[in-house]
Every structure is written in C-alpha cells, then in structure tokens.
C-alpha atoms as a PDB file:
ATOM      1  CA  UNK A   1       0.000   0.000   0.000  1.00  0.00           C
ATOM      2  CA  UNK A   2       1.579   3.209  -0.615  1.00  0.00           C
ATOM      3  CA  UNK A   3       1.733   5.858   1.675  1.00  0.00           C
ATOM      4  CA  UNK A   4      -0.902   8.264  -0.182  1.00  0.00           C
ATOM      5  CA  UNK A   5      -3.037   5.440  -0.018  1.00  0.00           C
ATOM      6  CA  UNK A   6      -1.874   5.083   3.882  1.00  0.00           C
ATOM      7  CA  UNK A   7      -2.983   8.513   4.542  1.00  0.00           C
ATOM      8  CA  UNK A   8      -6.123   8.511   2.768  1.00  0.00           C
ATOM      9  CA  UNK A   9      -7.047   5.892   4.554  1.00  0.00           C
ATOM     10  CA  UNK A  10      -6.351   7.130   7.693  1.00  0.00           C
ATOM     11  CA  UNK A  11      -8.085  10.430   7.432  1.00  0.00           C
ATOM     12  CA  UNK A  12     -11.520   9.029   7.772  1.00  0.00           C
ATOM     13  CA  UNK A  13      -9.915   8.171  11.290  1.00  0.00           C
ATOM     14  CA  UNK A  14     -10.525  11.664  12.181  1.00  0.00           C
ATOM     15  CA  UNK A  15     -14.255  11.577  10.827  1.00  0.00           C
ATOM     16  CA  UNK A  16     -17.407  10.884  13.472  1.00  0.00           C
ATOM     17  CA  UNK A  17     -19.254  10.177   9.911  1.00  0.00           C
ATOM     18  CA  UNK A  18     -18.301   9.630   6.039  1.00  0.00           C
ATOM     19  CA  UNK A  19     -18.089  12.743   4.130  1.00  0.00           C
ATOM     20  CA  UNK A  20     -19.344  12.097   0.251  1.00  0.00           C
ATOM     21  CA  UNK A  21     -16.885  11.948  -1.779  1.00  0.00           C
ATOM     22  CA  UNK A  22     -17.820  15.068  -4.034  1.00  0.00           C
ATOM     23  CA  UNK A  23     -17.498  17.309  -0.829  1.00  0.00           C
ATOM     24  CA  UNK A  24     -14.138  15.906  -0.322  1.00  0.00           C
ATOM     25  CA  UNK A  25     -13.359  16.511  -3.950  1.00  0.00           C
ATOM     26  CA  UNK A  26     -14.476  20.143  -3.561  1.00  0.00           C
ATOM     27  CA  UNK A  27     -12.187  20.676  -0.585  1.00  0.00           C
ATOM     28  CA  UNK A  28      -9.222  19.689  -2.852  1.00  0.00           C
ATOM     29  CA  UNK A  29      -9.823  21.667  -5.424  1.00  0.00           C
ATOM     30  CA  UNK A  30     -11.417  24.855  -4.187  1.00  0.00           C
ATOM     31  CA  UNK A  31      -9.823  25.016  -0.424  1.00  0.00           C
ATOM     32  CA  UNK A  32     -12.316  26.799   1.540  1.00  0.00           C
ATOM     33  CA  UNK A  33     -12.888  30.877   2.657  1.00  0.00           C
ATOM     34  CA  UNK A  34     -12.936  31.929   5.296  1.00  0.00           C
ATOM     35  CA  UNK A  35     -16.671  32.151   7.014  1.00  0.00           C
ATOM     36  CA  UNK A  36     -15.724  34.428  10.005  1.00  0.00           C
ATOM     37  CA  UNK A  37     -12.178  35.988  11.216  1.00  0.00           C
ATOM     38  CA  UNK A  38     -12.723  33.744  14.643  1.00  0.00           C
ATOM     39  CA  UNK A  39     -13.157  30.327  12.223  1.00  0.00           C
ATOM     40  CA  UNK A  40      -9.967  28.058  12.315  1.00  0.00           C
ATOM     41  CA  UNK A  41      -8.374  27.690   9.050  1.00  0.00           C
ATOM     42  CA  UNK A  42      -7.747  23.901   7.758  1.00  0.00           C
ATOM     43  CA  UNK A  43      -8.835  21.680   4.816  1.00  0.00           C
ATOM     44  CA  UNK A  44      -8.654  18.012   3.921  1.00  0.00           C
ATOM     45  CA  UNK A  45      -4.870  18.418   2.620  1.00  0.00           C
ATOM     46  CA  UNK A  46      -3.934  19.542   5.961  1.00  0.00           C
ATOM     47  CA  UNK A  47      -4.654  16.117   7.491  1.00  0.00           C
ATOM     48  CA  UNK A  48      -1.586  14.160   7.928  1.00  0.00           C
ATOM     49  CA  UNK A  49       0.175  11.150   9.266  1.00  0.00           C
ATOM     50  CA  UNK A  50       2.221  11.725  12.434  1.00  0.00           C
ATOM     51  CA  UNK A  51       4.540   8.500  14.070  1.00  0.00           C
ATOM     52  CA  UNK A  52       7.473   9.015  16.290  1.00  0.00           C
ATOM     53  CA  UNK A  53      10.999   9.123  14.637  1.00  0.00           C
ATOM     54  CA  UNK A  54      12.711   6.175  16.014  1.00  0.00           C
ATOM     55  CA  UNK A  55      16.262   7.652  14.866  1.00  0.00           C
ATOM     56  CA  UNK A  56      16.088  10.907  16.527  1.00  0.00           C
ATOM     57  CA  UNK A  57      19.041  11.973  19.109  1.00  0.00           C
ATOM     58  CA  UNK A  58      16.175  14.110  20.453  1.00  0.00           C
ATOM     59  CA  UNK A  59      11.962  13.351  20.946  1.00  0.00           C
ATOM     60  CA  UNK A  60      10.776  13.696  17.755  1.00  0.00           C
ATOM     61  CA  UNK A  61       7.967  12.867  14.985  1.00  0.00           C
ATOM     62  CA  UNK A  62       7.723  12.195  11.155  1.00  0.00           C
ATOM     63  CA  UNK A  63       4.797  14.023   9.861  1.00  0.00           C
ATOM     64  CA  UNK A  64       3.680  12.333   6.484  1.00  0.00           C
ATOM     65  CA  UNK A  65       1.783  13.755   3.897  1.00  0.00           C
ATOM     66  CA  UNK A  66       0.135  13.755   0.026  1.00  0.00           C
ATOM     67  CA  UNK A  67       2.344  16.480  -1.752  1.00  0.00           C
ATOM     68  CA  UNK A  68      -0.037  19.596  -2.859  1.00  0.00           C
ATOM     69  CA  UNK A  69       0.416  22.586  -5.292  1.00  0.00           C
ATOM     70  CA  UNK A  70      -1.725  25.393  -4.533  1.00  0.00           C
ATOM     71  CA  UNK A  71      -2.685  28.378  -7.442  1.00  0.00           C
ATOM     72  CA  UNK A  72      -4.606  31.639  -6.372  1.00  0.00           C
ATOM     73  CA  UNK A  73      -6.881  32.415  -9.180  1.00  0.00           C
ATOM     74  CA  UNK A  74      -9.958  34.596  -9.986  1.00  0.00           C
ATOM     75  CA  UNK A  75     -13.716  34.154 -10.792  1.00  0.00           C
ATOM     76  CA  UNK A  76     -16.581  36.096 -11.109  1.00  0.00           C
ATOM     77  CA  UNK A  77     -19.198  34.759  -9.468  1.00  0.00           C
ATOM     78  CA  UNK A  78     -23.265  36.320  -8.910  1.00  0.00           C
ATOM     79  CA  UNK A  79     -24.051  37.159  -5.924  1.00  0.00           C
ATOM     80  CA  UNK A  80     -27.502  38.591  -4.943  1.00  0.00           C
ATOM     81  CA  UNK A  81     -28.049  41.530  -2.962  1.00  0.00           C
ATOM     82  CA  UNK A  82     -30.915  43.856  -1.822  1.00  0.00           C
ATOM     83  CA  UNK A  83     -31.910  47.602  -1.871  1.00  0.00           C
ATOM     84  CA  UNK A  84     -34.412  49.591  -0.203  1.00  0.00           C
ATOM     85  CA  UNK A  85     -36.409  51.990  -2.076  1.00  0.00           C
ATOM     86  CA  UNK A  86     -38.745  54.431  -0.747  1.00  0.00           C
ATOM     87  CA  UNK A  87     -41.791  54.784  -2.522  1.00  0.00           C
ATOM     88  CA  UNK A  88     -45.399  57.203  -2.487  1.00  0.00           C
ATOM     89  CA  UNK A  89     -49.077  55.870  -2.886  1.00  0.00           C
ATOM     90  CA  UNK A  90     -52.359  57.453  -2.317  1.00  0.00           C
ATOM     91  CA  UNK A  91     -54.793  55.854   0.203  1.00  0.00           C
ATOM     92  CA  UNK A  92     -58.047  56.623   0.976  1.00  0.00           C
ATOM     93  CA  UNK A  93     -58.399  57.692   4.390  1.00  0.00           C
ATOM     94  CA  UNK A  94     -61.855  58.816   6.115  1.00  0.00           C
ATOM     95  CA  UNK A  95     -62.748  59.519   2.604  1.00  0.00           C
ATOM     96  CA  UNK A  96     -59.454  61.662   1.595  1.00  0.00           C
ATOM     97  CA  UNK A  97     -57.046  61.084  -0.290  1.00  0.00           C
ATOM     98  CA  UNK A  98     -53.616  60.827   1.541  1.00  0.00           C
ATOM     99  CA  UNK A  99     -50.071  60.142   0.040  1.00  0.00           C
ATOM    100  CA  UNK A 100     -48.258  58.060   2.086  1.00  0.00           C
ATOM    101  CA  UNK A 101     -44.570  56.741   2.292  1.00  0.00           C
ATOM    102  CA  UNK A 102     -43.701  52.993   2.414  1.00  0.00           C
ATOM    103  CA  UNK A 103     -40.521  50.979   1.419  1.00  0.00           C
ATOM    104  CA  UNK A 104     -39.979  48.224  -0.517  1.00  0.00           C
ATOM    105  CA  UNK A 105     -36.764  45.774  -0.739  1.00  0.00           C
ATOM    106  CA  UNK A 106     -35.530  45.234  -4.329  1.00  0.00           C
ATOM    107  CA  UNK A 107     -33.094  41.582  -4.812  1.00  0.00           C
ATOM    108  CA  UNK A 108     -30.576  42.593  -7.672  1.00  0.00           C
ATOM    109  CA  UNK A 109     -27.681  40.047  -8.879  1.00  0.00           C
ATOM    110  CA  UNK A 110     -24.286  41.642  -8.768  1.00  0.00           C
ATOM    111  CA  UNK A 111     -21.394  40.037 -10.698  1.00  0.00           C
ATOM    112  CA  UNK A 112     -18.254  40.311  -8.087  1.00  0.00           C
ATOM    113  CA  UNK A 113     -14.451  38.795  -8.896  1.00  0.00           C
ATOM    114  CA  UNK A 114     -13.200  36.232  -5.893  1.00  0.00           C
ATOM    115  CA  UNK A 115     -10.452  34.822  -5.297  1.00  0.00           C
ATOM    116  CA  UNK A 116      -9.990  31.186  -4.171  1.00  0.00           C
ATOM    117  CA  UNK A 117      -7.117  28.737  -4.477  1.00  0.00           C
ATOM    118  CA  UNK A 118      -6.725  25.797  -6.454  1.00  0.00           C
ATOM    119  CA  UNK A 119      -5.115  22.699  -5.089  1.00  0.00           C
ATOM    120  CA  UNK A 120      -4.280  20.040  -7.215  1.00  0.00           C
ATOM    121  CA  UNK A 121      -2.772  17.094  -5.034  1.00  0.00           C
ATOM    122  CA  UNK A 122       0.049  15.296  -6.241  1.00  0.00           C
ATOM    123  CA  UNK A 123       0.313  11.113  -5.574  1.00  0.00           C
ATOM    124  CA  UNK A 124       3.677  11.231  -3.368  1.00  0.00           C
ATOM    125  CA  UNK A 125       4.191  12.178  -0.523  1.00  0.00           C
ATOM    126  CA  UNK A 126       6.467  14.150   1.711  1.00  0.00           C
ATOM    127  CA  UNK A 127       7.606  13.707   4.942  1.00  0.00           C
ATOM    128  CA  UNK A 128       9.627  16.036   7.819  1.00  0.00           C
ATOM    129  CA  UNK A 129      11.029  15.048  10.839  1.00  0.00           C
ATOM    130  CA  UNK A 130      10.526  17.559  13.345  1.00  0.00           C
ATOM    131  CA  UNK A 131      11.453  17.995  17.412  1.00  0.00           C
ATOM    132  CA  UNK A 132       8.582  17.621  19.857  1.00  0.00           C
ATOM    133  CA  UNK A 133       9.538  21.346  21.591  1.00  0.00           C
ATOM    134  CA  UNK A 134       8.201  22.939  18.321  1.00  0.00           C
ATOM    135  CA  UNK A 135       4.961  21.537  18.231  1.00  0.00           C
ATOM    136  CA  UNK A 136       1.948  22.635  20.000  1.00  0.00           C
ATOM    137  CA  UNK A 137      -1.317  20.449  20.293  1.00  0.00           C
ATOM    138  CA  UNK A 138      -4.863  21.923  20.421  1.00  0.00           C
ATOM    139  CA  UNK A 139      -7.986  19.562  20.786  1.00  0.00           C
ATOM    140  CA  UNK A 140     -11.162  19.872  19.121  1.00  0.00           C
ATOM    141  CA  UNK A 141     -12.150  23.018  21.509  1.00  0.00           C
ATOM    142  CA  UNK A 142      -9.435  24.774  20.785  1.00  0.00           C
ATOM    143  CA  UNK A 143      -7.691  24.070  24.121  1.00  0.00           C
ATOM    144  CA  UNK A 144      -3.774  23.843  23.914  1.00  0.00           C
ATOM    145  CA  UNK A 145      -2.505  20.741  25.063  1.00  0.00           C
ATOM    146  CA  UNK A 146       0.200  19.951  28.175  1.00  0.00           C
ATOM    147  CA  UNK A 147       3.159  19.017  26.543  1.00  0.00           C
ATOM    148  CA  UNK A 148       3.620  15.788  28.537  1.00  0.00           C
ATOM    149  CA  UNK A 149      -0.077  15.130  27.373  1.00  0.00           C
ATOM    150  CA  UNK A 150       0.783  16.149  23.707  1.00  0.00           C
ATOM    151  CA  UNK A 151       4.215  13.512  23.954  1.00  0.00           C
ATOM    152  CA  UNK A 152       2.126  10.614  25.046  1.00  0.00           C
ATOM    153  CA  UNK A 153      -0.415  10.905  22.229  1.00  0.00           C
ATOM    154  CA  UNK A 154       2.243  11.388  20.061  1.00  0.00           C
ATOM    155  CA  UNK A 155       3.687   7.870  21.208  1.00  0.00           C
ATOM    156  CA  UNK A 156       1.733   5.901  18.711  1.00  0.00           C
ATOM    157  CA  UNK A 157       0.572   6.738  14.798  1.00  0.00           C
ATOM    158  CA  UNK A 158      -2.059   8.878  15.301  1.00  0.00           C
ATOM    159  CA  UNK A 159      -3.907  11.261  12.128  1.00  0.00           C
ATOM    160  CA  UNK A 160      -3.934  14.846  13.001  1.00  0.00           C
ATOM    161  CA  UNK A 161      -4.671  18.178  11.193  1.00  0.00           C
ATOM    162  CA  UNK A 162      -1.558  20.277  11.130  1.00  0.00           C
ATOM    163  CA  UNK A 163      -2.752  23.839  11.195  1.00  0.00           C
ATOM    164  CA  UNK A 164      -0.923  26.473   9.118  1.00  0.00           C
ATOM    165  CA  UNK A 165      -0.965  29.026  11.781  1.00  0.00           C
ATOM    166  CA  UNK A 166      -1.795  28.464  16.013  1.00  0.00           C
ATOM    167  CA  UNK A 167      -5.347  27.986  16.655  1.00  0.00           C
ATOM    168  CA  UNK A 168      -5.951  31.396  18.453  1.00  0.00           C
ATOM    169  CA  UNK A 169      -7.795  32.259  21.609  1.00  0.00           C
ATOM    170  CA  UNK A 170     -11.520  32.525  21.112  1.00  0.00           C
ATOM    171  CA  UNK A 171     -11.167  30.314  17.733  1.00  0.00           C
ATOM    172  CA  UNK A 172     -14.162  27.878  16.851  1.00  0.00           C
ATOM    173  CA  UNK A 173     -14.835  25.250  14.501  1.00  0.00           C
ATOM    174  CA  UNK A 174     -16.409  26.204  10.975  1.00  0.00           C
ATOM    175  CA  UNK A 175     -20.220  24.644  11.726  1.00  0.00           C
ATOM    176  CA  UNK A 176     -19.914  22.502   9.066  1.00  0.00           C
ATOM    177  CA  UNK A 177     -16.878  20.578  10.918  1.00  0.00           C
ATOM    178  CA  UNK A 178     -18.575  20.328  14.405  1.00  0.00           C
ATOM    179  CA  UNK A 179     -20.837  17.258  13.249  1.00  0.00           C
ATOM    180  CA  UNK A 180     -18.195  15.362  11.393  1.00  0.00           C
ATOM    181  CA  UNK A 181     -14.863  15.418  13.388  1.00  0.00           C
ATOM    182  CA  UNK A 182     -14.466  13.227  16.597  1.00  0.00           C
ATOM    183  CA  UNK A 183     -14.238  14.707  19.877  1.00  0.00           C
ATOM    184  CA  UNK A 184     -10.493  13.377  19.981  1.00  0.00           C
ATOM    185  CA  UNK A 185      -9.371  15.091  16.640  1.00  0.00           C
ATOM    186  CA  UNK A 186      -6.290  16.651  16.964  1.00  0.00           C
ATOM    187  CA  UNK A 187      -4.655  19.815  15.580  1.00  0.00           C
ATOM    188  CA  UNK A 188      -1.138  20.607  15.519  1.00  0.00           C
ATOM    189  CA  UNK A 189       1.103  23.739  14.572  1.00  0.00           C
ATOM    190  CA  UNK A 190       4.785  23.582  14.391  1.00  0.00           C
ATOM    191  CA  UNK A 191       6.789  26.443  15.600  1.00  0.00           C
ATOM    192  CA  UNK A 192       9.398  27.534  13.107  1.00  0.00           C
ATOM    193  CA  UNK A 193      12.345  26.728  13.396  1.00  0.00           C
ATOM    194  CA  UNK A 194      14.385  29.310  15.497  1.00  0.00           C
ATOM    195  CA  UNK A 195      17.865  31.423  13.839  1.00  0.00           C
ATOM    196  CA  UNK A 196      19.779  29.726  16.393  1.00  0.00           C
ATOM    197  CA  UNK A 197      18.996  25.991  16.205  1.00  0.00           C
ATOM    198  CA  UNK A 198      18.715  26.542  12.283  1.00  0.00           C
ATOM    199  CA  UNK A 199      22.729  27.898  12.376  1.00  0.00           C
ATOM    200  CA  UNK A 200      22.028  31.608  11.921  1.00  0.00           C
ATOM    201  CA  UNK A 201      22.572  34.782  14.111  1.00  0.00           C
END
C-alpha cells in the first residue's frame, strides 16, 4: 500500500461520519474561505500522518503527507443583494385622499471577482522530521494541550490536522466541521524553526 493510499485511509480516522466523496473533492480543489475571522483555518490536505521518529538523538515525529500545489486564481461569481427603495401611494383615508410613504426591498444580482485557491494534489508524498519542543497540540475546543499530554499521544501513529498558523484564543470550529470530526481530533502547529537551532545569528 503506498503511503498516499496510507494517509487517505487514515483520514476518515478523524471523521465521526463519512463525508461524500464530491465534498471531499471540492475541498481539494477549491480550499475553503474563510466564514468568520474567529473560524480556524484547515482543509482536507492539511490532514496528515504523524509516528514518532525512532532515529532521533532528540523526541521527535515524522509528519507524512500527500504532496499539494496550490494556485490563487480569480472568478466572477453572482451574488444577490438587496436595496431599499422608498416609494409614495395614495390611500383613501376617512374619505381623503392621503399620500403616504412605504418601502420596498428590491433583490438585484451583482457580478463580483473572488479569489480562491486551487489545489491540485500530487500522488507522493512528503515527509519532515521535526522535534517535539516545536509543536503545539490543540484539541477539538481549541484548548492547547500539556506538553507531557501532547508527547504521550504522540507515542503511537495517530492522524492529526496540522494547522498552518496556532489555533488562536476565542477560535471555533467552521459549523460545518462540528458534526463530522471526533471529539479526539487533533490539531497541531509547528513552531518555526528558530535562527539559532537553524545555524544563523
């Protein structure tokens, strides 16, 4: 089996339920926008295999994962809006006339460019080895993990989403994840790597 195949695999781990496969198709190939600033910012792609590096000198893990190319590009898409318009009539009232104001909402179809990024996944896979002290571990609330906690569930293979930047304070879940990840998921972010252990000044 190879490891794409591995990984795939693996990443229903992660799921409470199956996800058709067209919705996992369109989070390959469109990536997702954001709904809210507070939402947490991951896709498919960003679920990966993590398993302890057995030849470290120092506690480390291998994370594993499908090689993707990502290209921002441009659409323009409809998207309907509303106005308000203020308009006069003439009503009878106690048998006189009377003009009177009312408003009315008019739906109009605007044609807006957006931007959204293409993935296109490639069938290999990479992996990096990477020291324990620069990875932080959030669970499915958001709540950042002990590191003693963090190194024991890192012990064995696990499947976890490895964020592209720290899940913040007051993040949440997009909706649409909250009914389909487990309540064990786990999220990682890796620090980068600092001038100093890297060889610079």
């Amino acid at each position: 089996m190879s490891r794409v195949s591995l990984i795939d695999g693996f990443a229903l781990s992660c799921l409470a339920v199956v996800i058709p496969t067209n919705v996992l198709a369109q989070e390959r190939i469109m990536g997702r926008a954001a709904v809210e600033s507070r939402t947490v910012q991951f896709t498919m792609d960003d679920l990966k295999w993590v398993e302890p590096a057995a030849d470290s000198a120092e506690a480390s893990v291998t994370i594993i994962g499908s090689t993707t190319q990502s290209d921002v590009q441009t659409r323009t898409v409809p998207v309907t809006r509303t106005r308000i318009e203020t308009r006069t009539r003439t009503i009878q009232q106690d048998g006189k006339p009377v003009v009177q104001n009312y408003t009315v909402t008019i739906p109009y179809t605007e044609m807006v460019q957006q931007a959204y990024t293409a993935n296109a996944s490639g069938d290999d896979t990479s992996q990096t080895t990477i020291p324990l002290t620069r990875v932080i571990g959030f669970d499915r609330s958001g709540k950042q993990l002990d590191p003693n906690r963090l190194e024991n569930q890192l012990a064995t293979p696990t499947a976890a989403f490895v964020l592209k930047t720290p899940w913040r304070n007051g993040g949440e879940l997009d909706p649409k994840w909250q009914s389909v990840l487990r309540d064990d998921t786990l999220f990682l972010f890796v620090r980068p790597e600092s001038p100093s252990a890297s060889g610079g000044k």
